[in-house]
N, C-alpha and C. Protein backbone atom coordinates (compact mmCIF):
# COMPACT_ATOMS: atom_id res chain seq x y z
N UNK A 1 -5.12 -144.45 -2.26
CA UNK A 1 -4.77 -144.24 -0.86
C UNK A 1 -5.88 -144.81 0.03
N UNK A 2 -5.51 -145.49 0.85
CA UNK A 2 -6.42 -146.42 1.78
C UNK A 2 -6.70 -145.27 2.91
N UNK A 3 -7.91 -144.56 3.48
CA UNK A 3 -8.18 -144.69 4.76
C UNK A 3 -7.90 -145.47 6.22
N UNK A 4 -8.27 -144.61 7.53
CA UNK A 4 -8.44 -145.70 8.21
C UNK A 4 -9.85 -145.37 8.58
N UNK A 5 -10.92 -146.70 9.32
CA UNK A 5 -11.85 -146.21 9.31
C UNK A 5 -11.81 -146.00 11.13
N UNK A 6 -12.44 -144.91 12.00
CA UNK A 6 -12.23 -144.70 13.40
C UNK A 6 -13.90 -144.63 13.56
N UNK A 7 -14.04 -145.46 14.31
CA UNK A 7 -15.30 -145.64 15.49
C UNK A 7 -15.33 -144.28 16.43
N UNK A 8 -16.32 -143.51 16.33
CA UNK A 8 -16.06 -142.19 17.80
C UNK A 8 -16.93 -143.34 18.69
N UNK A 9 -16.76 -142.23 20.23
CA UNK A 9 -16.94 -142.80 21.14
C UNK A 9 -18.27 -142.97 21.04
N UNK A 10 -19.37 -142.01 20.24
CA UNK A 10 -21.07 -142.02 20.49
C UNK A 10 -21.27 -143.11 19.59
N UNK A 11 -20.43 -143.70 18.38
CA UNK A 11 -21.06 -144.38 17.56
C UNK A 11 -20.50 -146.01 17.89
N UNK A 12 -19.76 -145.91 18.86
CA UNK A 12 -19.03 -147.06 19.58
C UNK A 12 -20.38 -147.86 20.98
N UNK A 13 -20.65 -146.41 21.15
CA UNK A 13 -21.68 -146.61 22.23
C UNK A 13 -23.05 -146.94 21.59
N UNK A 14 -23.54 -146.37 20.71
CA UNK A 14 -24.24 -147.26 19.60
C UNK A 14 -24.51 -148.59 19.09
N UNK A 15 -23.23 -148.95 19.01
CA UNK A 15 -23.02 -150.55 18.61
C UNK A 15 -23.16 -151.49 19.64
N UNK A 16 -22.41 -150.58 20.93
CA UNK A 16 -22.84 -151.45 22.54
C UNK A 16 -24.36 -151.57 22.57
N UNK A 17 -24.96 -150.57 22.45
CA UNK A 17 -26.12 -150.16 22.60
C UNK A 17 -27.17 -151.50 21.51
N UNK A 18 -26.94 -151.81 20.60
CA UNK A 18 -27.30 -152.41 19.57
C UNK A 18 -26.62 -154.37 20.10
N UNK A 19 -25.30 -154.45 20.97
CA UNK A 19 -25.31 -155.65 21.09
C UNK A 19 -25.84 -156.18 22.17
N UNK A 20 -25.85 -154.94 22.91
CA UNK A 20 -26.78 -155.41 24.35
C UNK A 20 -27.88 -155.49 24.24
N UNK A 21 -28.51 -154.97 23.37
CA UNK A 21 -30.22 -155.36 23.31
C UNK A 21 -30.27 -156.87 22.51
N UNK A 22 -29.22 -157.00 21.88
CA UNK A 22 -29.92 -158.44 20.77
C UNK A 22 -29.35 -159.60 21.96
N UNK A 23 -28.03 -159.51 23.18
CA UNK A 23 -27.95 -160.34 23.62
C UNK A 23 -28.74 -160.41 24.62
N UNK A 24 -29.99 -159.83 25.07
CA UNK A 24 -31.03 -159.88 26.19
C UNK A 24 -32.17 -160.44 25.53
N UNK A 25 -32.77 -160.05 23.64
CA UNK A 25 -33.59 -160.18 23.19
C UNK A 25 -33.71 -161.82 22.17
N UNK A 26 -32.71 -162.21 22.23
CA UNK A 26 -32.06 -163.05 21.06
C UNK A 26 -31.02 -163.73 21.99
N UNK A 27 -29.74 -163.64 20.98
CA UNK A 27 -28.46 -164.94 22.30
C UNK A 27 -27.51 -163.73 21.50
N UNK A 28 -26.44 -164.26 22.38
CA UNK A 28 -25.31 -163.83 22.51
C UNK A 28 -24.30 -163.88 20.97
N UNK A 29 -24.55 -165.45 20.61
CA UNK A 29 -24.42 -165.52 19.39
C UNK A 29 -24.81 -164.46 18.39
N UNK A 30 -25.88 -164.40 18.30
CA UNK A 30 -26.51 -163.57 16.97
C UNK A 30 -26.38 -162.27 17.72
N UNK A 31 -25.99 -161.86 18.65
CA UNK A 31 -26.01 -160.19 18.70
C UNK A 31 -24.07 -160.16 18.36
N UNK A 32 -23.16 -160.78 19.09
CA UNK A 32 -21.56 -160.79 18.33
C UNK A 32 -21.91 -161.33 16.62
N UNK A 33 -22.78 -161.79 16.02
CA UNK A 33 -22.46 -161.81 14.47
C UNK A 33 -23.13 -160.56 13.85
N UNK A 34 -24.01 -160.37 14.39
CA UNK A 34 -24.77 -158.97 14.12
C UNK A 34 -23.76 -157.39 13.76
N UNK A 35 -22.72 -157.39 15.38
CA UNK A 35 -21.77 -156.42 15.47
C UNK A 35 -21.00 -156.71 14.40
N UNK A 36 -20.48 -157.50 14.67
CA UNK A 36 -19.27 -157.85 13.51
C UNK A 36 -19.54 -157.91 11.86
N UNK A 37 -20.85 -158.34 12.02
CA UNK A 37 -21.02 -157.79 10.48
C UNK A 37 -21.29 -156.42 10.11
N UNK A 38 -21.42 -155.49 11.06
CA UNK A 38 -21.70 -153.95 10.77
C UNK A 38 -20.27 -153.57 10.75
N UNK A 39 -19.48 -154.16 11.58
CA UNK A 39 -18.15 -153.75 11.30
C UNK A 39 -17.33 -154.04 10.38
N UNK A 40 -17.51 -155.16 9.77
CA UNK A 40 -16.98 -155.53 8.69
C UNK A 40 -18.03 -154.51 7.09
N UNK A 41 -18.79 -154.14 7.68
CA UNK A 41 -19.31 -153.20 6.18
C UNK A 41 -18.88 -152.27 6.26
N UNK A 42 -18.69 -151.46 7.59
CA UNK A 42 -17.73 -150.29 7.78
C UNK A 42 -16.57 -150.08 7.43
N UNK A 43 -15.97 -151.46 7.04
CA UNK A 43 -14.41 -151.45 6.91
C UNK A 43 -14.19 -151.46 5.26
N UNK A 44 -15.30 -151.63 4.98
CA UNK A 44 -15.26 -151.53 3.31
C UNK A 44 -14.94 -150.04 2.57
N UNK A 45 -15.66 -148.96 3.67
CA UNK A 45 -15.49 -147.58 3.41
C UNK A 45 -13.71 -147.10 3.09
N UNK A 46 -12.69 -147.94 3.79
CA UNK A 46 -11.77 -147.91 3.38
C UNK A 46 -11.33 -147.73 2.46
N UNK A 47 -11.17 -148.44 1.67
CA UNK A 47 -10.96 -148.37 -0.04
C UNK A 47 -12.01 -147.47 -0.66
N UNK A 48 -13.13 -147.31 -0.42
CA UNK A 48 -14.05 -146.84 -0.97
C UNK A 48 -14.94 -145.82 -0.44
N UNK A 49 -13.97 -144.52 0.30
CA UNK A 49 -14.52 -143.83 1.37
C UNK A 49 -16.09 -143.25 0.39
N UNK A 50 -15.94 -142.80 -0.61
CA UNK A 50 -17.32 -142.24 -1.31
C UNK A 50 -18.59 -143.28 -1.56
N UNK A 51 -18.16 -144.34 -1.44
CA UNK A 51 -19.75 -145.28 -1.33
C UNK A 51 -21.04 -145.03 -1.44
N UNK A 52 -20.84 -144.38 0.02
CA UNK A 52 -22.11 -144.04 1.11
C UNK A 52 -22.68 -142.90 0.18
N UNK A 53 -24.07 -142.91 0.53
CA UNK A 53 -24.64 -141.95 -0.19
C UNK A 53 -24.93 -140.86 0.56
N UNK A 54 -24.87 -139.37 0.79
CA UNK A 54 -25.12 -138.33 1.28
C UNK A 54 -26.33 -138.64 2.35
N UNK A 55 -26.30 -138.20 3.63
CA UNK A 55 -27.41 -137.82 4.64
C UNK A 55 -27.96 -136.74 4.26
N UNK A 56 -28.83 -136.93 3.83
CA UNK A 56 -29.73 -135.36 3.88
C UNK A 56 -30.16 -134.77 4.78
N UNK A 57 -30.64 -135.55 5.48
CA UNK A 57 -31.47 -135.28 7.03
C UNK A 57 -29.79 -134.39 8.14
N UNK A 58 -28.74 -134.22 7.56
CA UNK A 58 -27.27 -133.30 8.23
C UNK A 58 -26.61 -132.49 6.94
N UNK A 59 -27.59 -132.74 6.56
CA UNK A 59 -26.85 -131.41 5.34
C UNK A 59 -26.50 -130.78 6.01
N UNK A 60 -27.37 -129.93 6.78
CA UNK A 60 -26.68 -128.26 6.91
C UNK A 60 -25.59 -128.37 8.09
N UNK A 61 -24.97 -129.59 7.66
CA UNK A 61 -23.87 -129.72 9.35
C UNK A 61 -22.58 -129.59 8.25
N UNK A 62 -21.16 -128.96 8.88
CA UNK A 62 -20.16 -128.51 8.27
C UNK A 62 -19.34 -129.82 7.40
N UNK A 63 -19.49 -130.95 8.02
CA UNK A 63 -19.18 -131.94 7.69
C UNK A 63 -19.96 -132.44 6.63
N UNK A 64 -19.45 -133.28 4.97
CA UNK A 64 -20.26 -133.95 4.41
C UNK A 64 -20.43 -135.32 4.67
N UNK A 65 -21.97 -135.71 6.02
CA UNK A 65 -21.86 -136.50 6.18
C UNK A 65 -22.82 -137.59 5.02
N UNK A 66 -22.09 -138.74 5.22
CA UNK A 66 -22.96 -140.18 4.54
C UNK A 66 -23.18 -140.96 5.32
N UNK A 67 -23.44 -142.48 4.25
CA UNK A 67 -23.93 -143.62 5.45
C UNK A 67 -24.12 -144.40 4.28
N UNK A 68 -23.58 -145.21 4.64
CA UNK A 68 -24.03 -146.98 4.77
C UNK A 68 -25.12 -147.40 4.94
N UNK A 69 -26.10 -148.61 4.53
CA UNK A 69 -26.64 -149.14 4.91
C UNK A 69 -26.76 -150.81 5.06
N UNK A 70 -26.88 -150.93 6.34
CA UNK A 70 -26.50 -152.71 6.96
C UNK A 70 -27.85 -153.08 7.69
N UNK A 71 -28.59 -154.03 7.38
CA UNK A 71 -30.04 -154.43 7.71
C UNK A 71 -30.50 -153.06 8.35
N UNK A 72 -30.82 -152.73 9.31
CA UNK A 72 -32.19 -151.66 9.89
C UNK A 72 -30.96 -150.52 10.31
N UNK A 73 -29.65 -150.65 9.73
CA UNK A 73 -28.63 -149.77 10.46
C UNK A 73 -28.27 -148.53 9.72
N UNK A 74 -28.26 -147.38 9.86
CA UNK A 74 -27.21 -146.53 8.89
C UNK A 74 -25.87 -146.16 9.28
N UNK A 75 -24.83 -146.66 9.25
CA UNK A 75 -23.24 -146.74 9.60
C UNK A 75 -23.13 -144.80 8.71
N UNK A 76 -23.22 -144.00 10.15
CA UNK A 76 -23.20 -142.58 9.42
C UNK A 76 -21.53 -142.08 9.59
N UNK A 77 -21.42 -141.46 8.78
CA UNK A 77 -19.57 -141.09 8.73
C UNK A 77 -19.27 -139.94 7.78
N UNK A 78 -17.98 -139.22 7.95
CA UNK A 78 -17.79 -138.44 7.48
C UNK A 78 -15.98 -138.82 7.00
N UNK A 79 -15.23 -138.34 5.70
CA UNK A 79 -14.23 -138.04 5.32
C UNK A 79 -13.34 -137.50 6.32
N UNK A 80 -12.51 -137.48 7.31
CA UNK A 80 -11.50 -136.47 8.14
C UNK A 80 -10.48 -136.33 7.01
N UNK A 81 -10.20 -135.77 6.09
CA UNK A 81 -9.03 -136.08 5.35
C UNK A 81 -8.12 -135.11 5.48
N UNK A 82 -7.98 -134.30 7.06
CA UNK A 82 -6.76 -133.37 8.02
C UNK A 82 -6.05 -135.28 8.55
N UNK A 83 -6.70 -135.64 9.56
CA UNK A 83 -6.32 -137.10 9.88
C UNK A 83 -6.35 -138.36 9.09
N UNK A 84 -6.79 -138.11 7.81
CA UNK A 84 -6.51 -139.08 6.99
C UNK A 84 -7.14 -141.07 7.35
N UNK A 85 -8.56 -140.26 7.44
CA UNK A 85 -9.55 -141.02 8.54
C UNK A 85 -10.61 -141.37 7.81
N UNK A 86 -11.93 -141.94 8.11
CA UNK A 86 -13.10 -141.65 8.00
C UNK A 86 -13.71 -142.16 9.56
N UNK A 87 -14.35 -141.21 9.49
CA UNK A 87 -14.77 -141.45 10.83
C UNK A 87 -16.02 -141.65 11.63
N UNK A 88 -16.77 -143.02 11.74
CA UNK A 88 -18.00 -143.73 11.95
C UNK A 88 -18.49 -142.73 13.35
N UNK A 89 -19.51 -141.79 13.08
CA UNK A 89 -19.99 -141.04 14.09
C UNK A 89 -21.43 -141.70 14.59
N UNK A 90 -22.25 -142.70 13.91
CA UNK A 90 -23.56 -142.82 14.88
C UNK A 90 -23.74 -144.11 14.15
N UNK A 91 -24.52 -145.02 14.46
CA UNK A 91 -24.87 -146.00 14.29
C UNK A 91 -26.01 -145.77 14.63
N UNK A 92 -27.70 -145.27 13.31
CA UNK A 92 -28.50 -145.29 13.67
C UNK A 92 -29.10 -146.28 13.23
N UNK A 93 -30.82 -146.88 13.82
CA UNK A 93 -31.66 -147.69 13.59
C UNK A 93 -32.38 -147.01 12.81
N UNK A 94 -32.71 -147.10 11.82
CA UNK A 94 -33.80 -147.24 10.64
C UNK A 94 -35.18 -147.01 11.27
N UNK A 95 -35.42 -147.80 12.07
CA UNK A 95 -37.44 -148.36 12.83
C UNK A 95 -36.85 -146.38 13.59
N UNK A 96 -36.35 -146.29 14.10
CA UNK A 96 -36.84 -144.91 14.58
C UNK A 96 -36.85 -143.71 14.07
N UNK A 97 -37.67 -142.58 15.17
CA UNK A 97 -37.88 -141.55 14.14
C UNK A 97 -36.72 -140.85 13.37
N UNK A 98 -36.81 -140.18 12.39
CA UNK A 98 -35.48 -139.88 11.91
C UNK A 98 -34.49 -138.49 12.67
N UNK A 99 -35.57 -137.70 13.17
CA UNK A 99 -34.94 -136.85 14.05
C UNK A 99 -34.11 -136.78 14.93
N UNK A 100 -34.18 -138.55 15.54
CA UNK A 100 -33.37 -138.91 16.28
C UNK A 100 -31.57 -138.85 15.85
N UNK A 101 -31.16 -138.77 14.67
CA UNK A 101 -30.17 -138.91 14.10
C UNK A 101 -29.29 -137.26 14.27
N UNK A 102 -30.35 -136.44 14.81
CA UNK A 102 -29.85 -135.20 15.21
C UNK A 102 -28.99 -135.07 16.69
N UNK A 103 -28.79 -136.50 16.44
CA UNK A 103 -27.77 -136.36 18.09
C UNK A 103 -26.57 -136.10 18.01
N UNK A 104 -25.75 -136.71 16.94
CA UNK A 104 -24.43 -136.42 16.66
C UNK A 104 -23.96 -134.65 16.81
């Protein structure tokens, strides 16, 4: 059974967040191949929602969340399997502190 995979709105804003800095810091080019390749690793979770290896740093959150990892990114997500989903909640950077991932 295939998933679908759903972007929330914070981890959508994430990725904005991530193409607007590379197209101010870098070009336009390499920040749209950048996105698109995080999205295309996300879409792999599909077929293969268990991949991702457990977040430890959200254990104690009700959800078992995981993550991906795509150059300095962790594509974090959880199973919805009421909606028959998985569902991409944060798009964090790696270079920062990890506490930061306590936003979701």
């Amino acid at each position: 059974m295939e998933l679908t995979v759903y972007w929330t709105e914070f981890a959508e804003d994430k990725l904005e967040d991530v193409f607007s800095y590379f197209i101010e810091k870098v070009s336009l080019r390499f920040a749209q191949q950048l996105v698109d390749e995080i999205i295309d690793r996300s879409l792999e979770l599909a077929t293969n929602p268990l991949m991702g290896q457990k977040e430890i740093l959200l254990a104690d959150r009700i959800q078992d969340f995981r993550y991906l990892v795509y150059k300095n990114y962790k594509i974090i997500y959880w199973l919805n399997i009421k909606r028959n989903r998985i569902e991409i909640v944060n798009l964090f950077d790696c270079r920062q502190n990890p506490q930061k991932m306590n936003e979701i």
